[in-house]
PDB file of N, CA and C in Angstrom:
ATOM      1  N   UNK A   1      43.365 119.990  92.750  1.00  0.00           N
ATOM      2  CA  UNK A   1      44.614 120.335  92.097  1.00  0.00           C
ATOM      3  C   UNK A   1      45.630 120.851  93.117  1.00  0.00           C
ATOM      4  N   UNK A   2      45.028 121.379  94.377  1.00  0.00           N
ATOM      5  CA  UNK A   2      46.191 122.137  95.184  1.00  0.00           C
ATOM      6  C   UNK A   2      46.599 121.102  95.917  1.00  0.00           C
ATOM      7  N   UNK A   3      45.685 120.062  96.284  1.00  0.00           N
ATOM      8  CA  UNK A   3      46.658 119.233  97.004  1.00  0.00           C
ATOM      9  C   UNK A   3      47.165 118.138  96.550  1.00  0.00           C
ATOM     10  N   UNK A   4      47.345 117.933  95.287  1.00  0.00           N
ATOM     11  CA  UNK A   4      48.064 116.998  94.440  1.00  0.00           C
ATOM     12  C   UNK A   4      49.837 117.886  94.528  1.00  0.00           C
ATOM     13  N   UNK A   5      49.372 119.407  94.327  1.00  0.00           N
ATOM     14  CA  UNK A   5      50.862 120.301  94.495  1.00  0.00           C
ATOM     15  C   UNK A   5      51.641 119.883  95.481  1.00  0.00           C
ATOM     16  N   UNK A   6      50.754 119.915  96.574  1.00  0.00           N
ATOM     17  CA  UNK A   6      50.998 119.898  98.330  1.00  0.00           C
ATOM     18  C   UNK A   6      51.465 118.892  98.434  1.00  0.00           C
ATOM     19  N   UNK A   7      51.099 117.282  98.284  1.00  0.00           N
ATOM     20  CA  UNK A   7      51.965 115.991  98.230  1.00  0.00           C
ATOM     21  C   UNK A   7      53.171 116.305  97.464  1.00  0.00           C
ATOM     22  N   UNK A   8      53.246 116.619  95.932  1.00  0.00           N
ATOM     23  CA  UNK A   8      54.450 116.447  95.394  1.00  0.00           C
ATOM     24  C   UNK A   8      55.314 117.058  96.188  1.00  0.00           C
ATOM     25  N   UNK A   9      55.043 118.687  96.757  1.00  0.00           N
ATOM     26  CA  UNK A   9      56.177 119.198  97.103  1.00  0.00           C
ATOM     27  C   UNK A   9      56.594 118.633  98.758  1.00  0.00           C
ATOM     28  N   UNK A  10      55.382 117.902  99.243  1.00  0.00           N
ATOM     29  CA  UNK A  10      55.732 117.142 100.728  1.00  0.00           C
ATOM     30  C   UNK A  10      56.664 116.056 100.450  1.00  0.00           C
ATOM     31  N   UNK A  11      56.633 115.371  99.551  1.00  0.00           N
ATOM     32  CA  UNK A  11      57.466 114.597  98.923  1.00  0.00           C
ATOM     33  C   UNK A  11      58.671 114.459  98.614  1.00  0.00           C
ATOM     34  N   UNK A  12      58.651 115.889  97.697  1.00  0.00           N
ATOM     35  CA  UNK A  12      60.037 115.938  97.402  1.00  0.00           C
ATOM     36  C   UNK A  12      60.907 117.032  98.654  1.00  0.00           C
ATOM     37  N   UNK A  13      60.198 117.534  99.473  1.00  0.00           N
ATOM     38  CA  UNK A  13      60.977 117.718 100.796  1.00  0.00           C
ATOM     39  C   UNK A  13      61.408 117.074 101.908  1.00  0.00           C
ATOM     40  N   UNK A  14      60.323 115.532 101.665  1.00  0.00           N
ATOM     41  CA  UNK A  14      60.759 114.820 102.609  1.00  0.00           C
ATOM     42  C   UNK A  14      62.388 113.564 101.550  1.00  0.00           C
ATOM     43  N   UNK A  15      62.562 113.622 100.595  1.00  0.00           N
ATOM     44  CA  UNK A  15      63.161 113.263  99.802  1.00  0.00           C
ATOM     45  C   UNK A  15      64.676 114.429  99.853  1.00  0.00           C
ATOM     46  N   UNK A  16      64.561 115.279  99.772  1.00  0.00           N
ATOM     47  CA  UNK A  16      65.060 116.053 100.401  1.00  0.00           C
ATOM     48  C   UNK A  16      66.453 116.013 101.388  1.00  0.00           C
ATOM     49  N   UNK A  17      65.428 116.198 102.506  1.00  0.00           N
ATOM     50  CA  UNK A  17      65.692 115.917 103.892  1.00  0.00           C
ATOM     51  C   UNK A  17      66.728 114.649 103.948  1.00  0.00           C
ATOM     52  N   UNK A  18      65.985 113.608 103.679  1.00  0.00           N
ATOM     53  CA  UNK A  18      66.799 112.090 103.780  1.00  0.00           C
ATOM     54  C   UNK A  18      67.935 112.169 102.622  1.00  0.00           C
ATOM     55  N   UNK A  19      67.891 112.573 101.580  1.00  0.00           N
ATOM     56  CA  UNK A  19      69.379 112.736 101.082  1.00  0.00           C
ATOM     57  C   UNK A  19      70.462 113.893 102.120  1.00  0.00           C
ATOM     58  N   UNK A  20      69.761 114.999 102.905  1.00  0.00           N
ATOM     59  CA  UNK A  20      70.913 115.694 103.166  1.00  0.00           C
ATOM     60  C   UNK A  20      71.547 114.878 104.413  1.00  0.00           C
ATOM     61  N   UNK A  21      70.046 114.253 104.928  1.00  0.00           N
ATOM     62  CA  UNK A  21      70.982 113.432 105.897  1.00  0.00           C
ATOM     63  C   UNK A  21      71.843 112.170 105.831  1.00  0.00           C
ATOM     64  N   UNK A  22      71.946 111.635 104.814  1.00  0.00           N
ATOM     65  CA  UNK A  22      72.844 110.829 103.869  1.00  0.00           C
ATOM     66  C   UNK A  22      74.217 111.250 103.864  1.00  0.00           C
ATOM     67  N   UNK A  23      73.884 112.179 103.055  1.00  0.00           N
ATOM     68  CA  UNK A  23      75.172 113.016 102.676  1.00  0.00           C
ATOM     69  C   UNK A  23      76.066 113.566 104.251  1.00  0.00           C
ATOM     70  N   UNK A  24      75.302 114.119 105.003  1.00  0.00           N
ATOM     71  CA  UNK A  24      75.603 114.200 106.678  1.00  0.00           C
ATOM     72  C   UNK A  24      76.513 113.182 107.394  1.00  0.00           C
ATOM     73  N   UNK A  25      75.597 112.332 107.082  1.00  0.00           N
ATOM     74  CA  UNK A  25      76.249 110.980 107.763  1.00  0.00           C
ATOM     75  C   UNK A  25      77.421 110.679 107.010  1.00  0.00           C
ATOM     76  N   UNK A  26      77.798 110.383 105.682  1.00  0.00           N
ATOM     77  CA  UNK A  26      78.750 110.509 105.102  1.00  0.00           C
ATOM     78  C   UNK A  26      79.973 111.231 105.409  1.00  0.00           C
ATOM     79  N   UNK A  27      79.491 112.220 105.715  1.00  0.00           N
ATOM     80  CA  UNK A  27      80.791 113.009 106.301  1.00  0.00           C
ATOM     81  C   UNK A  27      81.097 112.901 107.257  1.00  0.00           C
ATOM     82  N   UNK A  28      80.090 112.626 108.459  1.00  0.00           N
ATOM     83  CA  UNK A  28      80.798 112.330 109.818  1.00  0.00           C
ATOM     84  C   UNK A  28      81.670 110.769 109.347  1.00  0.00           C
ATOM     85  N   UNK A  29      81.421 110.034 108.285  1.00  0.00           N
ATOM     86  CA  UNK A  29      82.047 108.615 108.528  1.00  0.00           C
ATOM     87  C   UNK A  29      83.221 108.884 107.981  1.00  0.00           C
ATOM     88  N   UNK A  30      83.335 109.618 106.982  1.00  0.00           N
ATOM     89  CA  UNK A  30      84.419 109.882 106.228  1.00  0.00           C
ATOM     90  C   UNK A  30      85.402 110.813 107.070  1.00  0.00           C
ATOM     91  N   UNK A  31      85.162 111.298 108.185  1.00  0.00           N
ATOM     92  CA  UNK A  31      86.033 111.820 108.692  1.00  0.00           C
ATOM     93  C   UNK A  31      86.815 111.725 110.001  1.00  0.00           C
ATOM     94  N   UNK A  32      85.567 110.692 110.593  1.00  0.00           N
ATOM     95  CA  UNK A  32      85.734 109.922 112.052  1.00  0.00           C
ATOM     96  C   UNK A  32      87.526 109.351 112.203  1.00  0.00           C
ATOM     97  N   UNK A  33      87.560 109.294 113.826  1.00  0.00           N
ATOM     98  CA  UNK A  33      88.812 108.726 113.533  1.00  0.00           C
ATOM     99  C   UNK A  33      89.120 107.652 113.817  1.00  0.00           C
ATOM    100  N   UNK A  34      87.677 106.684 113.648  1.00  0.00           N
ATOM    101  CA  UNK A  34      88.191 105.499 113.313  1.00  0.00           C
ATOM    102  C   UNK A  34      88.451 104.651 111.910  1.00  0.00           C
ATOM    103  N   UNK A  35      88.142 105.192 110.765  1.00  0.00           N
ATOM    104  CA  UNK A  35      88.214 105.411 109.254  1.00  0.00           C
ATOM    105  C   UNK A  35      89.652 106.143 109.199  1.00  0.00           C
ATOM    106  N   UNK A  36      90.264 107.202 109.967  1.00  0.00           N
ATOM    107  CA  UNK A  36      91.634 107.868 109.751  1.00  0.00           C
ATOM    108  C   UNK A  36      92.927 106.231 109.323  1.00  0.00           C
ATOM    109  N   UNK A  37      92.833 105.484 109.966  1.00  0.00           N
ATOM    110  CA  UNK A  37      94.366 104.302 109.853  1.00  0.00           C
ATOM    111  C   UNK A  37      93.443 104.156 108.450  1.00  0.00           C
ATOM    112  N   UNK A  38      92.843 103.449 108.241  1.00  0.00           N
ATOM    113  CA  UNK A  38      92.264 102.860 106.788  1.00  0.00           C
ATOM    114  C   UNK A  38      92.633 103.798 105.537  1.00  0.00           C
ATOM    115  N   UNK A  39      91.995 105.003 105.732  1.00  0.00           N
ATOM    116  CA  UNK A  39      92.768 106.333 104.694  1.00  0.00           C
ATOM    117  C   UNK A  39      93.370 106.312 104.835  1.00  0.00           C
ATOM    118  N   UNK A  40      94.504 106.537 106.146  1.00  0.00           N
ATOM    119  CA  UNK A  40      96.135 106.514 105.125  1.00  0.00           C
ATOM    120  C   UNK A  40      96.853 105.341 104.944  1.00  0.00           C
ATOM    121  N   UNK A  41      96.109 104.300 105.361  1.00  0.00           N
ATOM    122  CA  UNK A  41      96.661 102.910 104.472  1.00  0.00           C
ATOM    123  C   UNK A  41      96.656 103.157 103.165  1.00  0.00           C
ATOM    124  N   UNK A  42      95.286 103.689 102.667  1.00  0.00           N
ATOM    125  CA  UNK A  42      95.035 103.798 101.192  1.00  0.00           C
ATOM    126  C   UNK A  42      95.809 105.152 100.522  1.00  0.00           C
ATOM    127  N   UNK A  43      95.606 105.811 101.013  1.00  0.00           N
ATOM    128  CA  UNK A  43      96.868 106.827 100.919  1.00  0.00           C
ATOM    129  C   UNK A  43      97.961 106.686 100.410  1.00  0.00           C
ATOM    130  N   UNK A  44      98.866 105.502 100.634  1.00  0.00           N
ATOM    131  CA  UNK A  44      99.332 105.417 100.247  1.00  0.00           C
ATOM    132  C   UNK A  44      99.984 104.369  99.399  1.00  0.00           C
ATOM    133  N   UNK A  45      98.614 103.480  99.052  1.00  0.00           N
ATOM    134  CA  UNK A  45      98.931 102.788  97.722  1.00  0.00           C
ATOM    135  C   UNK A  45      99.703 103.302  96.300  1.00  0.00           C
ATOM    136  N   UNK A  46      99.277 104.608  96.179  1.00  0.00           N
ATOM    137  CA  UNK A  46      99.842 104.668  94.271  1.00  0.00           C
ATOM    138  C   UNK A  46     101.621 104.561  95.241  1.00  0.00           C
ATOM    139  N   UNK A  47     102.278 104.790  95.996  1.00  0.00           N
ATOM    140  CA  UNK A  47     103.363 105.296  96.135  1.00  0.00           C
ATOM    141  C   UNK A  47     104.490 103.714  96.423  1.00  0.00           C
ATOM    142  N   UNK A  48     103.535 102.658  96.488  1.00  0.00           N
ATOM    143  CA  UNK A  48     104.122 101.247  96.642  1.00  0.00           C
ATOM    144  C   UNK A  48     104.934 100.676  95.617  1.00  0.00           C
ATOM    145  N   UNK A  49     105.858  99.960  95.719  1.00  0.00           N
ATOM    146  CA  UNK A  49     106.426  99.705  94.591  1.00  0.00           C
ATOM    147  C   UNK A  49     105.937  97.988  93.864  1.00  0.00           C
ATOM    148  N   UNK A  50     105.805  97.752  92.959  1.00  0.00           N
ATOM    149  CA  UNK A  50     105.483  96.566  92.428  1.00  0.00           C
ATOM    150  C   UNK A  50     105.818  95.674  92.677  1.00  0.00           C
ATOM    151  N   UNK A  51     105.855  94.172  93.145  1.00  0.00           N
ATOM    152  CA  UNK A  51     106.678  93.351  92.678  1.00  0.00           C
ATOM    153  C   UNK A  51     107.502  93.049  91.674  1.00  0.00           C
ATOM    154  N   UNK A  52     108.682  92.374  91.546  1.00  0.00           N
ATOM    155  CA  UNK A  52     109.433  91.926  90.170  1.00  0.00           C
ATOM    156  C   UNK A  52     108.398  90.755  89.445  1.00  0.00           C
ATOM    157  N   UNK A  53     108.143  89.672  90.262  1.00  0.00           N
ATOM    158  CA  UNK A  53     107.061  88.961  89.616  1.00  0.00           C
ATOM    159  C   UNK A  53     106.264  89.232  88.823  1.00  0.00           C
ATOM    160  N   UNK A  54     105.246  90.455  89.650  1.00  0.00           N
ATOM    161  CA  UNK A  54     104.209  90.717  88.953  1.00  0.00           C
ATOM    162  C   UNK A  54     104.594  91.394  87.752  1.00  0.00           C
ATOM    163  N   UNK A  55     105.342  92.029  86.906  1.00  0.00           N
ATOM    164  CA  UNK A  55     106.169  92.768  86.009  1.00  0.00           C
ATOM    165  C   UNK A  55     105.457  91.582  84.291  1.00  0.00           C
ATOM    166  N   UNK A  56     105.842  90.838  84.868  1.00  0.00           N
ATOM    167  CA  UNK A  56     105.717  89.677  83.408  1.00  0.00           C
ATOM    168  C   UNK A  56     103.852  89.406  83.052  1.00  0.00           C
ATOM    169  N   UNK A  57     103.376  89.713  84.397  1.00  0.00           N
ATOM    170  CA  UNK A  57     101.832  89.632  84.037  1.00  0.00           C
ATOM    171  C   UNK A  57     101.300  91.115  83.197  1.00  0.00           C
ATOM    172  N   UNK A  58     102.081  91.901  83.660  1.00  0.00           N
ATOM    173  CA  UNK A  58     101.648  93.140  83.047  1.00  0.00           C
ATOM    174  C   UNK A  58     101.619  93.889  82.145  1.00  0.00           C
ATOM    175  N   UNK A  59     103.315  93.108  81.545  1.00  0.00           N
ATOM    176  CA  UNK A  59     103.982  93.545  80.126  1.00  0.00           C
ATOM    177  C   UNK A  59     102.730  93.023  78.750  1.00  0.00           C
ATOM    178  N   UNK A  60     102.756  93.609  78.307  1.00  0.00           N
ATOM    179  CA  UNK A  60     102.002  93.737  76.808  1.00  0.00           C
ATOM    180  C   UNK A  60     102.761  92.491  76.122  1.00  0.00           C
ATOM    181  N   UNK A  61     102.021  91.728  75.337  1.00  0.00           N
ATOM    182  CA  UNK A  61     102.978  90.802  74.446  1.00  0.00           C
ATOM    183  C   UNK A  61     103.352  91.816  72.928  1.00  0.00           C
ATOM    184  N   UNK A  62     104.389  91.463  73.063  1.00  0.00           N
ATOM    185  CA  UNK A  62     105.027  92.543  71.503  1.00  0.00           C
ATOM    186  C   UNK A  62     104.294  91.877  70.502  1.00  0.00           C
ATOM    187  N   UNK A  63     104.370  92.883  69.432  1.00  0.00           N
ATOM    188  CA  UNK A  63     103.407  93.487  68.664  1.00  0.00           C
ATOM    189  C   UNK A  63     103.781  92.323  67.617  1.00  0.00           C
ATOM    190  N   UNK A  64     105.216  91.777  67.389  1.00  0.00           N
ATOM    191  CA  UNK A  64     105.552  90.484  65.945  1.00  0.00           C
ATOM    192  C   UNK A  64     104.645  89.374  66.772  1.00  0.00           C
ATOM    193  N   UNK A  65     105.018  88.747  68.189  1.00  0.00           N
ATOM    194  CA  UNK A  65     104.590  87.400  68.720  1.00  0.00           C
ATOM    195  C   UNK A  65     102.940  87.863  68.432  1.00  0.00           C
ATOM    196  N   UNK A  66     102.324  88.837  68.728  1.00  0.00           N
ATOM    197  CA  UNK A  66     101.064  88.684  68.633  1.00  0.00           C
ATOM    198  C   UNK A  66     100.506  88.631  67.411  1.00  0.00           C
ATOM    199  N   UNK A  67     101.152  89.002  66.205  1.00  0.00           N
ATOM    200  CA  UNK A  67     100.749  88.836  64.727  1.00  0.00           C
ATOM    201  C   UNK A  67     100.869  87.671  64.763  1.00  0.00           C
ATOM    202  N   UNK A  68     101.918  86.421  65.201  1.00  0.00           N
ATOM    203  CA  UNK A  68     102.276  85.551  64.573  1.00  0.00           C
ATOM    204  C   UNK A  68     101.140  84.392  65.064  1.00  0.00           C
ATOM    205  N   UNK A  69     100.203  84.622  65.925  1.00  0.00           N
ATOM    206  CA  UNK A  69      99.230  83.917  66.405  1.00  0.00           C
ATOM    207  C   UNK A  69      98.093  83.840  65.971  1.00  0.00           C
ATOM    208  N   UNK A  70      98.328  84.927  64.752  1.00  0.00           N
ATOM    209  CA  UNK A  70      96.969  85.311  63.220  1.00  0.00           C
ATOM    210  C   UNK A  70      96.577  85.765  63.574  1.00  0.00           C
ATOM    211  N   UNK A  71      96.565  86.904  64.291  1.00  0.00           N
ATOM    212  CA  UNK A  71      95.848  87.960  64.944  1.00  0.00           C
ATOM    213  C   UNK A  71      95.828  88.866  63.667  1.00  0.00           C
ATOM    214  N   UNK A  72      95.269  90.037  63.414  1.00  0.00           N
ATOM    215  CA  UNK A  72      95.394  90.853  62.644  1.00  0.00           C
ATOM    216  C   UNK A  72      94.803  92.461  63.228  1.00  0.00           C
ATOM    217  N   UNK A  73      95.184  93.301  62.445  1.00  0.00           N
ATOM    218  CA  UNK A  73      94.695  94.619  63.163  1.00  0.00           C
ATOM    219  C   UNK A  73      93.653  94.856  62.307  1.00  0.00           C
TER     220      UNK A  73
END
């Protein structure tokens, strides 16, 4: 019985371990500065402005044209 304990808890320390070093590595990548140009590329997506084109793909069809296609609510 004690060393059935002894595996689980070798287990879940070595389980452990390899997530913190996951998470470790994660942060060195996420903060490196070769990942820095890429973040603030993305950075600053919400602040872009739309195309006019794209405008007509996005609009909702009004609420009469879409009844009139027998749609129903």
């Amino acid at each position: 019985m004690m060393a059935e304990a002894l595996d689980l808890g070798l287990i879940r320390g070595i389980i452990t371990a390899v997530l913190l070093g996951a998470f470790i590595g994660m942060v060195f990548w996420a903060y490196s500065t070769r990942r820095h140009g890429e973040f603030e590329e993305a950075s600053l997506l919400p602040l872009e402005d739309e195309s006019e084109d794209n405008w007509s793909e996005q609009l909702e069809m009004p609420r009469a044209d879409w009844e009139m296609e027998g749609n129903k609510r």
